[in-house]
N, C-alpha and C. Protein backbone atom coordinates (compact mmCIF):
# COMPACT_ATOMS: atom_id res chain seq x y z
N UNK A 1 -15.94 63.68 2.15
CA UNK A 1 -17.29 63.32 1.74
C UNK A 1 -17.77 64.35 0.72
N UNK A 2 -18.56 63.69 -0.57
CA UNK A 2 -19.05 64.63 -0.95
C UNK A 2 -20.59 64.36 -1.80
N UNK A 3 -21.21 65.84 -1.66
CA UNK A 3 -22.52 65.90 -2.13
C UNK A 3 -23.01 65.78 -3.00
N UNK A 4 -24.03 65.27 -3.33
CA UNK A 4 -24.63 65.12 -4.50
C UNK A 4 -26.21 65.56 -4.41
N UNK A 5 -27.02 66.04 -5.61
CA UNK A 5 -28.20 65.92 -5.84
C UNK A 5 -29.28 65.14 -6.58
N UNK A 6 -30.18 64.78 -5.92
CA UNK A 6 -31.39 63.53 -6.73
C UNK A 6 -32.28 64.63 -7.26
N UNK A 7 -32.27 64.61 -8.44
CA UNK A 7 -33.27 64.99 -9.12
C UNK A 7 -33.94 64.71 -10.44
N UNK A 8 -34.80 64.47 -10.73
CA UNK A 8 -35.95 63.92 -11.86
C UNK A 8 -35.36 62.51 -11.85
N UNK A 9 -35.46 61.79 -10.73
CA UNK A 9 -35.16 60.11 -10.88
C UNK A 9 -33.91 59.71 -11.09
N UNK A 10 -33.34 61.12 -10.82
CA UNK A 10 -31.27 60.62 -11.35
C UNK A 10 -30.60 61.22 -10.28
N UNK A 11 -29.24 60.63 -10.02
CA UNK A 11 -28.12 60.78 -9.20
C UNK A 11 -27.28 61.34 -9.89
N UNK A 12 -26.54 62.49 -10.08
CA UNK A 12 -25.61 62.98 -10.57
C UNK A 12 -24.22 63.01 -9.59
N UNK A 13 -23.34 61.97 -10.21
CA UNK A 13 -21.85 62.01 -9.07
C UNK A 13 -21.13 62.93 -9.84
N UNK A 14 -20.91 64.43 -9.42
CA UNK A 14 -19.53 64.98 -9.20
C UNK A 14 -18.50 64.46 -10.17
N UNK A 15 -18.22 64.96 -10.79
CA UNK A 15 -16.72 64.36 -11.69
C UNK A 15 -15.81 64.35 -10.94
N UNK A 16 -15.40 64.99 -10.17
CA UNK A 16 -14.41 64.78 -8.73
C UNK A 16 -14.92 62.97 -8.37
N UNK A 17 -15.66 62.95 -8.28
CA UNK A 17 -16.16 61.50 -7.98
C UNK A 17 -15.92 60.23 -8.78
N UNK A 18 -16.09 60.63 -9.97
CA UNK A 18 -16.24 59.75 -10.77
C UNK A 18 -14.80 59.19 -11.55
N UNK A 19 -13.94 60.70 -11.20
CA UNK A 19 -12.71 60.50 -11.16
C UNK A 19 -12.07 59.24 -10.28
N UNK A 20 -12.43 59.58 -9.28
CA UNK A 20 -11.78 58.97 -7.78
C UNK A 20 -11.80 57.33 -8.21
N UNK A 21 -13.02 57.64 -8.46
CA UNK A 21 -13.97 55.73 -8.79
C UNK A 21 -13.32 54.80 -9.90
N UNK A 22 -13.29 55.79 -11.27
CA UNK A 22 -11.87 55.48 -12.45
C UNK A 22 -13.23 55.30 -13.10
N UNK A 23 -14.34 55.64 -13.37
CA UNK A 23 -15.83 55.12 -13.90
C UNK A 23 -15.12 55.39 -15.11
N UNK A 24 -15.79 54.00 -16.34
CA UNK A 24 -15.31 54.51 -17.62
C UNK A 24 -16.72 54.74 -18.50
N UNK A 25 -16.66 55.35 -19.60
CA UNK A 25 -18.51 54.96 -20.18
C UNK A 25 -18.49 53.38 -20.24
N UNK A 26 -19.90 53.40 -20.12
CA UNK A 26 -20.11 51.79 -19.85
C UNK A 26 -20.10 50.96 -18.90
N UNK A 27 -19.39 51.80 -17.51
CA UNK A 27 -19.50 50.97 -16.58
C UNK A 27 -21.06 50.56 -16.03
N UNK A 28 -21.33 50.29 -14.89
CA UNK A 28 -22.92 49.29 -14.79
C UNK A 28 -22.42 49.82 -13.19
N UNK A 29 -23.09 50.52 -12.16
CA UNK A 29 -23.08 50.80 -11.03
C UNK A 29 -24.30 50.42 -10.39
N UNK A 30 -23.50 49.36 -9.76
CA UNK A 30 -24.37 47.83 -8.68
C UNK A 30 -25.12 48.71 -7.04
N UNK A 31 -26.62 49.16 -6.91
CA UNK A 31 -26.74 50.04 -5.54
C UNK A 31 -27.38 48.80 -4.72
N UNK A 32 -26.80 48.55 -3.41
CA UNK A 32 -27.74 47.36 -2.99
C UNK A 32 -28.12 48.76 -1.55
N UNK A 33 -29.17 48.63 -0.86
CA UNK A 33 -29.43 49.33 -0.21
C UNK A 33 -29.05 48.41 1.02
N UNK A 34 -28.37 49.05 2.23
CA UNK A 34 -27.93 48.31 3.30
C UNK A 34 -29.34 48.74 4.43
N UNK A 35 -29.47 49.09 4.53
CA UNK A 35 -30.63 49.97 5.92
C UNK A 35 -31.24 51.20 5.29
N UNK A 36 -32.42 51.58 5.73
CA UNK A 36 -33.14 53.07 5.41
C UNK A 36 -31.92 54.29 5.81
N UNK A 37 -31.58 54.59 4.31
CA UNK A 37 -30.49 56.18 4.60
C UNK A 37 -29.06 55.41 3.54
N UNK A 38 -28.88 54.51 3.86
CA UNK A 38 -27.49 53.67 3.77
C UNK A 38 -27.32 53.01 2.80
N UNK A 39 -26.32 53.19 1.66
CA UNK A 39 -26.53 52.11 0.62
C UNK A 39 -25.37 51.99 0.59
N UNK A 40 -24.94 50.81 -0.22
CA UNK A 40 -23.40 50.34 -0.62
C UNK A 40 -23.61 50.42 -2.41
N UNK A 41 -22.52 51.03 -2.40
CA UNK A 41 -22.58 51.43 -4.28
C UNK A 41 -21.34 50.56 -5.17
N UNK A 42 -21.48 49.42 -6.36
CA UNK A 42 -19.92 49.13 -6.47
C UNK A 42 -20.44 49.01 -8.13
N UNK A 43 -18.75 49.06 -8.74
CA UNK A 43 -18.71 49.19 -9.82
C UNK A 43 -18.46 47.93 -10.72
N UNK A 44 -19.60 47.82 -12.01
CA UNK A 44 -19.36 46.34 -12.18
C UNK A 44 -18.36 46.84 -13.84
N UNK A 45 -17.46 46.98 -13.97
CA UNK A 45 -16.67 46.93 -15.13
C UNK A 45 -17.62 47.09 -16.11
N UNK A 46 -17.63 47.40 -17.10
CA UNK A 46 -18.22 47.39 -18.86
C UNK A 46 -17.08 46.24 -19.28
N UNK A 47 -17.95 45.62 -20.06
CA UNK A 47 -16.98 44.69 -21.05
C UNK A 47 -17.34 44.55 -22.51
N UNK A 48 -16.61 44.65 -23.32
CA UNK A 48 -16.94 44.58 -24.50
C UNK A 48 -17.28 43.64 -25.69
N UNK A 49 -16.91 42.62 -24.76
CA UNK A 49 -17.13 41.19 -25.13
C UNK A 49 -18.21 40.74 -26.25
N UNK A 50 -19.43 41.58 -26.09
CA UNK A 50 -20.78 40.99 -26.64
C UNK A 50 -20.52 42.01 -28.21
N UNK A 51 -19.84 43.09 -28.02
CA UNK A 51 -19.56 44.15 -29.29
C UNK A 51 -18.49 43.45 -29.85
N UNK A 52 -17.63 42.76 -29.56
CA UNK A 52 -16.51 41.97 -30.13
C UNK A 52 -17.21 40.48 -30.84
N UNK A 53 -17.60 40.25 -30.48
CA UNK A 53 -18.70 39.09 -30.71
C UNK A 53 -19.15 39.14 -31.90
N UNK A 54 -19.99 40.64 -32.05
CA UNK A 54 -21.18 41.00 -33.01
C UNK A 54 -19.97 41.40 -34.41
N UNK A 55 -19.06 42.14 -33.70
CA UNK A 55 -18.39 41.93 -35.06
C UNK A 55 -17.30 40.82 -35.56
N UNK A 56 -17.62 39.93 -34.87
CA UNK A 56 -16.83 38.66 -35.64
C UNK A 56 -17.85 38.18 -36.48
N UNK A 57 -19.13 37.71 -35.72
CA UNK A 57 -19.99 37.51 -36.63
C UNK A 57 -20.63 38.32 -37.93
N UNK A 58 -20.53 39.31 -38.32
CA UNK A 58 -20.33 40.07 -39.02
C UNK A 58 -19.18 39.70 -40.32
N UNK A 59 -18.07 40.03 -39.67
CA UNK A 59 -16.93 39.29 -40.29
C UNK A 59 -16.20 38.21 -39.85
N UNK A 60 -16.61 37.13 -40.59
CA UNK A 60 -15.95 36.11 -39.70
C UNK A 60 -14.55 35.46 -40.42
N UNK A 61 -13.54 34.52 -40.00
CA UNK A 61 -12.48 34.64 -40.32
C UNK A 61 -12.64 33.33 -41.36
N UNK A 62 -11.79 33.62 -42.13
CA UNK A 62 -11.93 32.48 -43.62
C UNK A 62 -11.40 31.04 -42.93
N UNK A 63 -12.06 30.11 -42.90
CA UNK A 63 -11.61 28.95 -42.55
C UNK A 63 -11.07 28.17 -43.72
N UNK A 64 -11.32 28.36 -44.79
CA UNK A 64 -11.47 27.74 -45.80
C UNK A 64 -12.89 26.99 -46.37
N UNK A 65 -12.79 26.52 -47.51
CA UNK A 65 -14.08 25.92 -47.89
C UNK A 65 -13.73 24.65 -48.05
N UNK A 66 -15.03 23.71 -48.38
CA UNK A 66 -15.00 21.62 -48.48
C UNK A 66 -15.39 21.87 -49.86
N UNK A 67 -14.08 21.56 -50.29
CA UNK A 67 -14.40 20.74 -52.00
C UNK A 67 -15.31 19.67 -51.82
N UNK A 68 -16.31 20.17 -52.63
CA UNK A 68 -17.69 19.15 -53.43
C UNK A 68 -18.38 19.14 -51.90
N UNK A 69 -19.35 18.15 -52.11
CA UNK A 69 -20.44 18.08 -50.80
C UNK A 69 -20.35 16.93 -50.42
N UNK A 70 -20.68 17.14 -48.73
CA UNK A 70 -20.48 16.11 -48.35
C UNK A 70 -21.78 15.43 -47.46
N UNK A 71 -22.22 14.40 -47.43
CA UNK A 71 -23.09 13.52 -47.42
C UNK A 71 -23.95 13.50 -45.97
N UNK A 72 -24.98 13.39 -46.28
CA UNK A 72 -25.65 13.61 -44.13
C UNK A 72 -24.61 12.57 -43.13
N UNK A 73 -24.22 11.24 -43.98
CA UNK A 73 -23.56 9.98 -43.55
C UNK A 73 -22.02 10.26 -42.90
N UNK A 74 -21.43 11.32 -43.82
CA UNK A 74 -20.05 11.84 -43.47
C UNK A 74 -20.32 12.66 -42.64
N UNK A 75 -21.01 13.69 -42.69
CA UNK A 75 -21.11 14.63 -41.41
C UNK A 75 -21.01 13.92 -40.11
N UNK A 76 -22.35 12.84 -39.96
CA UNK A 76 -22.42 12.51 -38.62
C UNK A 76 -21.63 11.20 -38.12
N UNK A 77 -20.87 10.44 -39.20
CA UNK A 77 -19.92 9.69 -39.11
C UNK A 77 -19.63 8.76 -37.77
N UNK A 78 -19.17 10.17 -37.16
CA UNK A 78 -17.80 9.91 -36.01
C UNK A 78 -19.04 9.45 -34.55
N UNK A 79 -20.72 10.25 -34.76
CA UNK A 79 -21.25 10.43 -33.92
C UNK A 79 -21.67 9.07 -33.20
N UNK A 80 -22.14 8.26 -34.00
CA UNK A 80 -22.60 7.00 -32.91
C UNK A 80 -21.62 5.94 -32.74
């Protein structure tokens, strides 16, 4: 078991701890409180998904372009 201190509104875990846990930056640590004293602590992964995202949109991949323009009639064509 090991100790920790609460102070100014923060939990500081031990790097011994944080080791143990595999915490990476970014992870998101889930506290649900079980009873007065008792909590259950779990780790929700970081994902990068939404930063991978932002830079596709950013750069996005050449699809190619439509020679000449095409008509409101052709677009929605296929729809009704």
């Amino acid at each position: 078991m090991t100790e920790t201190t609460f102070y100014k509104d923060k939990i500081y875990l031990p790097r011994k701890v944080q080791e143990r846990l595999g915490l990476a930056e970014g992870d998101v640590l889930r506290i649900e409180v079980v009873e007065k004293g008792v909590a259950k602590l779990e780790i929700a992964r970081s994902c990068d998904a939404a930063a991978r995202i932002l830079k596709r949109l950013k750069n996005p991949p050449d699809l190619g372009k439509i020679k000449g323009k095409l008509s409101r009639e052709e677009i929605y064509e296929d729809v009704t």
